[in-house]
PDB file of N, CA and C in Angstrom:
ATOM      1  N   UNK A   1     -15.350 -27.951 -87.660  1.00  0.00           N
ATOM      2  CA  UNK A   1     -16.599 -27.266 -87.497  1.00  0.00           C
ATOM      3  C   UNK A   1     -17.540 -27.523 -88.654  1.00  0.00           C
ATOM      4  N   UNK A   2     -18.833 -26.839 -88.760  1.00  0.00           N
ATOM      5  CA  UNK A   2     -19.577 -27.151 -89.559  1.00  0.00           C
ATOM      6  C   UNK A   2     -19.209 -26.650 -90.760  1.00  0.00           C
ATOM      7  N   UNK A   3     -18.792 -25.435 -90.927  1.00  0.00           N
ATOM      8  CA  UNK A   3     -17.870 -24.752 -92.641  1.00  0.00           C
ATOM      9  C   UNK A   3     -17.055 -25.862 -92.886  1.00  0.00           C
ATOM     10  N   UNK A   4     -16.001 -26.653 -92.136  1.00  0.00           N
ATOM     11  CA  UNK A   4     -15.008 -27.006 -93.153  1.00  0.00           C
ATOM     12  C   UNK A   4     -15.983 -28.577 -93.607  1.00  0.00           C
ATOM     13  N   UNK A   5     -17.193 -29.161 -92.691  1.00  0.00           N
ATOM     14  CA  UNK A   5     -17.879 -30.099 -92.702  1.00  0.00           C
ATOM     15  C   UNK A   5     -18.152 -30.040 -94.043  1.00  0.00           C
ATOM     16  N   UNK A   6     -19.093 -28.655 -94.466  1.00  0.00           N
ATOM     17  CA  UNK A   6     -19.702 -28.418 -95.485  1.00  0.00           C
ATOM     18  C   UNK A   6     -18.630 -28.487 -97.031  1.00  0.00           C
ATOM     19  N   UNK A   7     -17.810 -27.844 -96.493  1.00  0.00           N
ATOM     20  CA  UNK A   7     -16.364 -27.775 -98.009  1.00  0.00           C
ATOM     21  C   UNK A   7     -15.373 -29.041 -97.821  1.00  0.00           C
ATOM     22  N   UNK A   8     -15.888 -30.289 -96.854  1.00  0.00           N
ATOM     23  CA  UNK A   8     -14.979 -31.512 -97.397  1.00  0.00           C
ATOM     24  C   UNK A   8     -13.894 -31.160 -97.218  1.00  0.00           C
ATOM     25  N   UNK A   9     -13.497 -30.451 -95.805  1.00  0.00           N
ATOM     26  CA  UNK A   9     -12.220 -29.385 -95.274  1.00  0.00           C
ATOM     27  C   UNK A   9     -11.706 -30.726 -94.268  1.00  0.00           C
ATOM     28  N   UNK A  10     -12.511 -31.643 -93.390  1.00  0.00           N
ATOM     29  CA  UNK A  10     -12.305 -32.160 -91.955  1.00  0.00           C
ATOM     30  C   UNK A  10     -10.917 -32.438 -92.152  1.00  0.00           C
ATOM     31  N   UNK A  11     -10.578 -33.254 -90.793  1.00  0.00           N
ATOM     32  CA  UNK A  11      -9.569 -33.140 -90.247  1.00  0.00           C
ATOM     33  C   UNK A  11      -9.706 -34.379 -90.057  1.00  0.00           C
ATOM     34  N   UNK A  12      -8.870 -35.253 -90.328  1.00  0.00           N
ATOM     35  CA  UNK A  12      -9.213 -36.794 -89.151  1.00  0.00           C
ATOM     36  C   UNK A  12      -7.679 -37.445 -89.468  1.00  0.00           C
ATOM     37  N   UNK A  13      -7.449 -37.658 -87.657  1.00  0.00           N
ATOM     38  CA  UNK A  13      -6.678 -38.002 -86.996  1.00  0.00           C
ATOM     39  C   UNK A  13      -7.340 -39.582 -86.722  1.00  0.00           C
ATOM     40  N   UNK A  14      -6.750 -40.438 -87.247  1.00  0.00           N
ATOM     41  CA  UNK A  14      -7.367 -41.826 -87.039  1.00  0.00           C
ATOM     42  C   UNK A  14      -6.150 -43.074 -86.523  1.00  0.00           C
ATOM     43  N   UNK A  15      -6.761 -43.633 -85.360  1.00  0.00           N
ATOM     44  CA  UNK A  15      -6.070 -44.583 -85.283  1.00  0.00           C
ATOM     45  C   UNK A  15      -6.684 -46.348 -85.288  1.00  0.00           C
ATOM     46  N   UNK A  16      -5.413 -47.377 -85.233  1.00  0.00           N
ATOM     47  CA  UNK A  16      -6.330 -48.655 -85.477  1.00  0.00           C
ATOM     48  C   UNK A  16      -5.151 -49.831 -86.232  1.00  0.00           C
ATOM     49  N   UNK A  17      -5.891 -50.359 -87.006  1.00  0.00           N
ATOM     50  CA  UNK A  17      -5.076 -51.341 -87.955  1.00  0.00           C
ATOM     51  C   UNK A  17      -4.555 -50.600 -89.042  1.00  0.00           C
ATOM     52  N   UNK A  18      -3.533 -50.723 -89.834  1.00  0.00           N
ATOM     53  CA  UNK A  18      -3.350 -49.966 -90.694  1.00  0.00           C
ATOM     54  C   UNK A  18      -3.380 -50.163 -92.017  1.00  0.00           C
ATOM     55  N   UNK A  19      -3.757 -51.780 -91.978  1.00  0.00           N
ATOM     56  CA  UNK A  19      -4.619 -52.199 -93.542  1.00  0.00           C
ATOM     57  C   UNK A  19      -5.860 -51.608 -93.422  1.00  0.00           C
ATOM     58  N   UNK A  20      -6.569 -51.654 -92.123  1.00  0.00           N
ATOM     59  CA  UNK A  20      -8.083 -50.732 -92.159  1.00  0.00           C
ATOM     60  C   UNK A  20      -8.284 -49.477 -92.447  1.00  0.00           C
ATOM     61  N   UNK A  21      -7.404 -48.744 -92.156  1.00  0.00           N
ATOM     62  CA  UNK A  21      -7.248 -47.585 -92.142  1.00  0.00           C
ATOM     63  C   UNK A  21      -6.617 -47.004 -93.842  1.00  0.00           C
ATOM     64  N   UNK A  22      -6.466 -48.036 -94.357  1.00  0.00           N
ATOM     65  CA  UNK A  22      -5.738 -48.241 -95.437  1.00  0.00           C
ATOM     66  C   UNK A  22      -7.233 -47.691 -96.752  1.00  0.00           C
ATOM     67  N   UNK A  23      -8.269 -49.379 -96.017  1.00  0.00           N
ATOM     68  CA  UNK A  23      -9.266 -49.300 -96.774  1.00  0.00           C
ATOM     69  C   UNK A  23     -10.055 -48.434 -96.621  1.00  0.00           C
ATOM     70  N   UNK A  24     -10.284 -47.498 -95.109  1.00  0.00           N
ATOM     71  CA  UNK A  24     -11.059 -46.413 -95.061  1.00  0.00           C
ATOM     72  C   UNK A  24     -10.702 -45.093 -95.784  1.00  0.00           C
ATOM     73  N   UNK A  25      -9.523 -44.734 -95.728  1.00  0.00           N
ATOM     74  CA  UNK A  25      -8.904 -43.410 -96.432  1.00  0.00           C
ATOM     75  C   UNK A  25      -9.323 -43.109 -97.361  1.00  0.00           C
ATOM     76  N   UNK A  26      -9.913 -44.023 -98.297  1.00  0.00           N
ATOM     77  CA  UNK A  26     -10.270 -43.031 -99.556  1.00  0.00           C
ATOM     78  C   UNK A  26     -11.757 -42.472 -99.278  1.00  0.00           C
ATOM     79  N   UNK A  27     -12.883 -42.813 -98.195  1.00  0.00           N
ATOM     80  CA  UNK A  27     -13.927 -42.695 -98.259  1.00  0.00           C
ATOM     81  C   UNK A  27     -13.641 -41.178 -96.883  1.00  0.00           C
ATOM     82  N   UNK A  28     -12.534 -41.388 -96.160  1.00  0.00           N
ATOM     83  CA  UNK A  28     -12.557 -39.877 -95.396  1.00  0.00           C
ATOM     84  C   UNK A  28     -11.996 -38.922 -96.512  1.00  0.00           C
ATOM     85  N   UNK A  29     -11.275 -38.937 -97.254  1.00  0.00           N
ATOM     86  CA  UNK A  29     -10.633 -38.581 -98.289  1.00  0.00           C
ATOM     87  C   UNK A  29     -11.986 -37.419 -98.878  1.00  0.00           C
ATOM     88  N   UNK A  30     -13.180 -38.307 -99.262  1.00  0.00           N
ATOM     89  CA  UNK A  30     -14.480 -37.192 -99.553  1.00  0.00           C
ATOM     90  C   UNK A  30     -15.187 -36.127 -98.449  1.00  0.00           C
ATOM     91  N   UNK A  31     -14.749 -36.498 -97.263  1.00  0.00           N
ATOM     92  CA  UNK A  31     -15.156 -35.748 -96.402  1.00  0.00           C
ATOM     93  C   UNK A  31     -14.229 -34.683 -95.854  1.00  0.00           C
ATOM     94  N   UNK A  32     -13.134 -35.344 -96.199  1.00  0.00           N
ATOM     95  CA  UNK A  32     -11.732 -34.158 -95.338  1.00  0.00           C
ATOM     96  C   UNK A  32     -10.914 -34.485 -96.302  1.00  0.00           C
ATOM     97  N   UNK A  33     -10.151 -32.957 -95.992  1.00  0.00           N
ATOM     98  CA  UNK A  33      -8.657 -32.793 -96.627  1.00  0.00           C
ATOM     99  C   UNK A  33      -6.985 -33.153 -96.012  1.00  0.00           C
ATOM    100  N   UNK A  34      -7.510 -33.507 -94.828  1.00  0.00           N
ATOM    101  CA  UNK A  34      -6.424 -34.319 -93.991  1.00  0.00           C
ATOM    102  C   UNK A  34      -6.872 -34.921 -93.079  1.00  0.00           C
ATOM    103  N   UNK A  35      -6.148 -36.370 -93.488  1.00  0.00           N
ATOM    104  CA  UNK A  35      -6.191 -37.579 -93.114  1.00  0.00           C
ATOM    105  C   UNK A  35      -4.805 -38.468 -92.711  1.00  0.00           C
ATOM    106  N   UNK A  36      -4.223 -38.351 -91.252  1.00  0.00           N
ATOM    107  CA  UNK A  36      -3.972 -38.905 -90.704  1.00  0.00           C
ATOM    108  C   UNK A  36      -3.868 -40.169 -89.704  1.00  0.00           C
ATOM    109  N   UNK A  37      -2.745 -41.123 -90.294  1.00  0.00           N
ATOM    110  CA  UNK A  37      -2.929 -42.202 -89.611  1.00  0.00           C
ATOM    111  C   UNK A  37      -1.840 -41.934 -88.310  1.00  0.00           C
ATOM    112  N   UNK A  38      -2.451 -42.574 -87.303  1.00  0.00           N
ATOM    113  CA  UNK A  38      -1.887 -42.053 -85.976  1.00  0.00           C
ATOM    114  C   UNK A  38      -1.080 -43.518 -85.239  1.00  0.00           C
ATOM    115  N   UNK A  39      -1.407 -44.388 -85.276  1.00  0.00           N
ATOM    116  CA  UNK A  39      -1.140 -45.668 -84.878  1.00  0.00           C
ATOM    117  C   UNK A  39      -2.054 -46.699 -84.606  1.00  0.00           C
ATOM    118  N   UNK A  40      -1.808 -47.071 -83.187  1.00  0.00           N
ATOM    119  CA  UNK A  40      -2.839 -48.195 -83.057  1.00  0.00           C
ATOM    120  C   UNK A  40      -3.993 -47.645 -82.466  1.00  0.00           C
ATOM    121  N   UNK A  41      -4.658 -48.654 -82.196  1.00  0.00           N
ATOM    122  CA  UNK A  41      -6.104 -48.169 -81.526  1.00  0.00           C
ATOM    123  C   UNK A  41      -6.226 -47.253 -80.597  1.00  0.00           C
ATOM    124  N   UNK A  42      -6.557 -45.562 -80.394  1.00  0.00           N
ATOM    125  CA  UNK A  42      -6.896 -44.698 -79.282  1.00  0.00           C
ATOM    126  C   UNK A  42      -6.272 -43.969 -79.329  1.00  0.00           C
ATOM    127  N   UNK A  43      -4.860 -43.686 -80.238  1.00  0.00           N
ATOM    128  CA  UNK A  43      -3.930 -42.381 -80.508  1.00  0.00           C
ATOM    129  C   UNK A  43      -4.485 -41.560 -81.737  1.00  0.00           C
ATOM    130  N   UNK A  44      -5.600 -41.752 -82.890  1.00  0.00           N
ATOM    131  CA  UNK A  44      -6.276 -40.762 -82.948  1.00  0.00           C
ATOM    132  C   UNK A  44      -6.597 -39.897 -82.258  1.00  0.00           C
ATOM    133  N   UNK A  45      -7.149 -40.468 -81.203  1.00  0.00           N
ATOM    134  CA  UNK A  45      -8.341 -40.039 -80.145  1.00  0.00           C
ATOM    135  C   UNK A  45      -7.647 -39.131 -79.433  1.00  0.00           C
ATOM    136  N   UNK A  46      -6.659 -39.343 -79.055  1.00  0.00           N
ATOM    137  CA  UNK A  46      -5.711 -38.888 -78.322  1.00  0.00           C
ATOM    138  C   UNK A  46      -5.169 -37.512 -79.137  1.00  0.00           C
ATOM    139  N   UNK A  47      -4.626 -37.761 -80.053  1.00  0.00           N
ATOM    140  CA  UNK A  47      -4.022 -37.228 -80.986  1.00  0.00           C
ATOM    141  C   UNK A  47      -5.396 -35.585 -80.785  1.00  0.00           C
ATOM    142  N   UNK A  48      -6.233 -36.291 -80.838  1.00  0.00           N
ATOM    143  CA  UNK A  48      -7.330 -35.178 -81.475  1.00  0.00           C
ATOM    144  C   UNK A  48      -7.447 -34.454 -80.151  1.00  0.00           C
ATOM    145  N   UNK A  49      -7.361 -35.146 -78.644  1.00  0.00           N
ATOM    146  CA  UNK A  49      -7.762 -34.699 -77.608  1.00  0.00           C
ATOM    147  C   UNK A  49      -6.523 -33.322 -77.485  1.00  0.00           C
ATOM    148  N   UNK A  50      -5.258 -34.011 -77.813  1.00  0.00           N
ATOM    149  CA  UNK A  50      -4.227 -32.881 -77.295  1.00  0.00           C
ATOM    150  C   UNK A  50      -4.055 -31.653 -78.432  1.00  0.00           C
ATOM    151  N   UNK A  51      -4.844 -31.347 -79.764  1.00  0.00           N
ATOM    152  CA  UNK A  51      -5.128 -30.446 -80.481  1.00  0.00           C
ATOM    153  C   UNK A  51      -6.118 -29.522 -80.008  1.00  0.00           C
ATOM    154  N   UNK A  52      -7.007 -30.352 -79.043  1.00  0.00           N
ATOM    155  CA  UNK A  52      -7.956 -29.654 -78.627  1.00  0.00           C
ATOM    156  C   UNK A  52      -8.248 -28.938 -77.603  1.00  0.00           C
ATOM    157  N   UNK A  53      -7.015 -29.291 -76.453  1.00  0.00           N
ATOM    158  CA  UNK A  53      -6.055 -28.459 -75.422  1.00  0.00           C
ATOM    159  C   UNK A  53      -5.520 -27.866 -76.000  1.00  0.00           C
ATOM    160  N   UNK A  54      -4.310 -27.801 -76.598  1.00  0.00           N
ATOM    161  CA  UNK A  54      -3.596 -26.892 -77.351  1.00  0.00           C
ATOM    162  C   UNK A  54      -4.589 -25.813 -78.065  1.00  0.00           C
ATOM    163  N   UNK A  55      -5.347 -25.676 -78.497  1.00  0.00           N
ATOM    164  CA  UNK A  55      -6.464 -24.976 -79.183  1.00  0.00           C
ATOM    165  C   UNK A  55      -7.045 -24.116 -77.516  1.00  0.00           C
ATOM    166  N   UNK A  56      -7.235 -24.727 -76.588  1.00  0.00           N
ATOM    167  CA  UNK A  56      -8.420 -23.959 -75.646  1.00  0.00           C
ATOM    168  C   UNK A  56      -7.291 -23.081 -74.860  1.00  0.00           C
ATOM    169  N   UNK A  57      -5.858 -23.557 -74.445  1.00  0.00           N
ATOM    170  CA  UNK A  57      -4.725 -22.711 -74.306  1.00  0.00           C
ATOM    171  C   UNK A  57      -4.371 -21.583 -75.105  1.00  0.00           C
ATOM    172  N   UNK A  58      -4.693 -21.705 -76.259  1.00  0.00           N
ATOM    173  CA  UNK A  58      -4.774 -20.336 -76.875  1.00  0.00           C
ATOM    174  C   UNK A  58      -5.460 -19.885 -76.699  1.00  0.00           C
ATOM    175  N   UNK A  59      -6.712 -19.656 -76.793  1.00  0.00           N
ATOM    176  CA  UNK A  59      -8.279 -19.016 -76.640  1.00  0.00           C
ATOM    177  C   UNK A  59      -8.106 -18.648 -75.039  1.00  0.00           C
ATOM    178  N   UNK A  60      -7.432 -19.427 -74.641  1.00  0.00           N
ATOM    179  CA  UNK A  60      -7.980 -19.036 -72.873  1.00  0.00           C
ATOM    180  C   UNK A  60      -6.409 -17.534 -72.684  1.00  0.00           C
ATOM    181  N   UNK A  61      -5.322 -17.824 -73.502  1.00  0.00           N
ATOM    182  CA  UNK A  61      -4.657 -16.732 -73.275  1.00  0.00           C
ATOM    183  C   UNK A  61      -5.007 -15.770 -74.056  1.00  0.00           C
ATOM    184  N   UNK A  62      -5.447 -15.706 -75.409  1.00  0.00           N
ATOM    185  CA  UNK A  62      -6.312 -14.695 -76.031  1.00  0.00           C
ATOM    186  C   UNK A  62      -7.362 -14.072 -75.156  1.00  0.00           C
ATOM    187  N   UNK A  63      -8.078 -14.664 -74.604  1.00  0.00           N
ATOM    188  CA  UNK A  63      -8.879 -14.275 -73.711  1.00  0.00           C
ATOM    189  C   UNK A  63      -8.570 -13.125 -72.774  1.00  0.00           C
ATOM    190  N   UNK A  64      -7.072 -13.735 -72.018  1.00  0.00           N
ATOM    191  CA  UNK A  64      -6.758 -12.841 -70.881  1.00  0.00           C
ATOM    192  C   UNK A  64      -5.822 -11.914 -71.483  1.00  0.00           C
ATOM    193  N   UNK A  65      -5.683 -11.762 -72.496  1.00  0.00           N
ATOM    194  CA  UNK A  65      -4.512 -10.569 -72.769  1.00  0.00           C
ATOM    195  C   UNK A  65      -5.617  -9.258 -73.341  1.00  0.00           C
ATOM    196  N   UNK A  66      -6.776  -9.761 -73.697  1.00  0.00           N
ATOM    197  CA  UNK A  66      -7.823  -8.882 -74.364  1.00  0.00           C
ATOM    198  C   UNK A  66      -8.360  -8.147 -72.604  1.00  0.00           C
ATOM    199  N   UNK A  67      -8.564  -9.029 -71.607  1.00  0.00           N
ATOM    200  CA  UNK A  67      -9.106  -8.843 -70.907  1.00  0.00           C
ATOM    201  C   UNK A  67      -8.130  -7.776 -70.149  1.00  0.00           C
ATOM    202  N   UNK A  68      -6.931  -8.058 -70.232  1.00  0.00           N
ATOM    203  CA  UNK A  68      -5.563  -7.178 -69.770  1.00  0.00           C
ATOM    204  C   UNK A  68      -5.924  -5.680 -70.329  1.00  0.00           C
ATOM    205  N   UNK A  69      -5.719  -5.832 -71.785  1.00  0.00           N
ATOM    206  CA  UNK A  69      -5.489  -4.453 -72.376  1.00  0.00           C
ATOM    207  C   UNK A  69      -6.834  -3.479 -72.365  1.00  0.00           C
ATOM    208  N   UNK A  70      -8.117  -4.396 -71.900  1.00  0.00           N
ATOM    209  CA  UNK A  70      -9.011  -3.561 -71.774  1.00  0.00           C
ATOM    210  C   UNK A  70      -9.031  -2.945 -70.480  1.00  0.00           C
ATOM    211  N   UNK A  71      -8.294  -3.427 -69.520  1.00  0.00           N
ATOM    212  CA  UNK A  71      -8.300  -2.627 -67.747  1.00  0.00           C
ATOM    213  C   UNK A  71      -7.328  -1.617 -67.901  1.00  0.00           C
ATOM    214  N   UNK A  72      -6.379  -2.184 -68.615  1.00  0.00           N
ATOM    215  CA  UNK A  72      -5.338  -1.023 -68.391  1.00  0.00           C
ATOM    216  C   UNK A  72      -5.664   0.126 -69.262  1.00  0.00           C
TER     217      UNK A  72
END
């Protein structure tokens, strides 16, 4: 999000070559505090997609248990 944007908090899940990824790390390194290499090309992506399900599965059962305890 934009807070951890601002405090050089991000997150990056990166995938690709891993001499490239080698030479990029120190420059995500100023932007985020974890930096993961994931494999080859598109399992970042991936990587980031299934954090981001996992994330809306919570929120969506947070959701309905709030929505529970307020009927009953």
């Amino acid at each position: 999000g934009v807070g951890a944007a601002r405090a050089g908090n991000l997150t990056f899940m990166v995938g690709g070559v891993e001499q490239e990824f080698d030479a990029a790390k120190e420059l995500l390194t100023c932007m985020g505090s974890n930096v993961f290499y994931c494999g080859e090309v598109g399992t970042g992506q991936a990587a980031k997609i299934c954090n981001n399900m996992l994330l809306a599965i919570s929120m969506i059962g947070t959701a309905e248990a709030m929505n529970l305890g307020i009927r009953l």
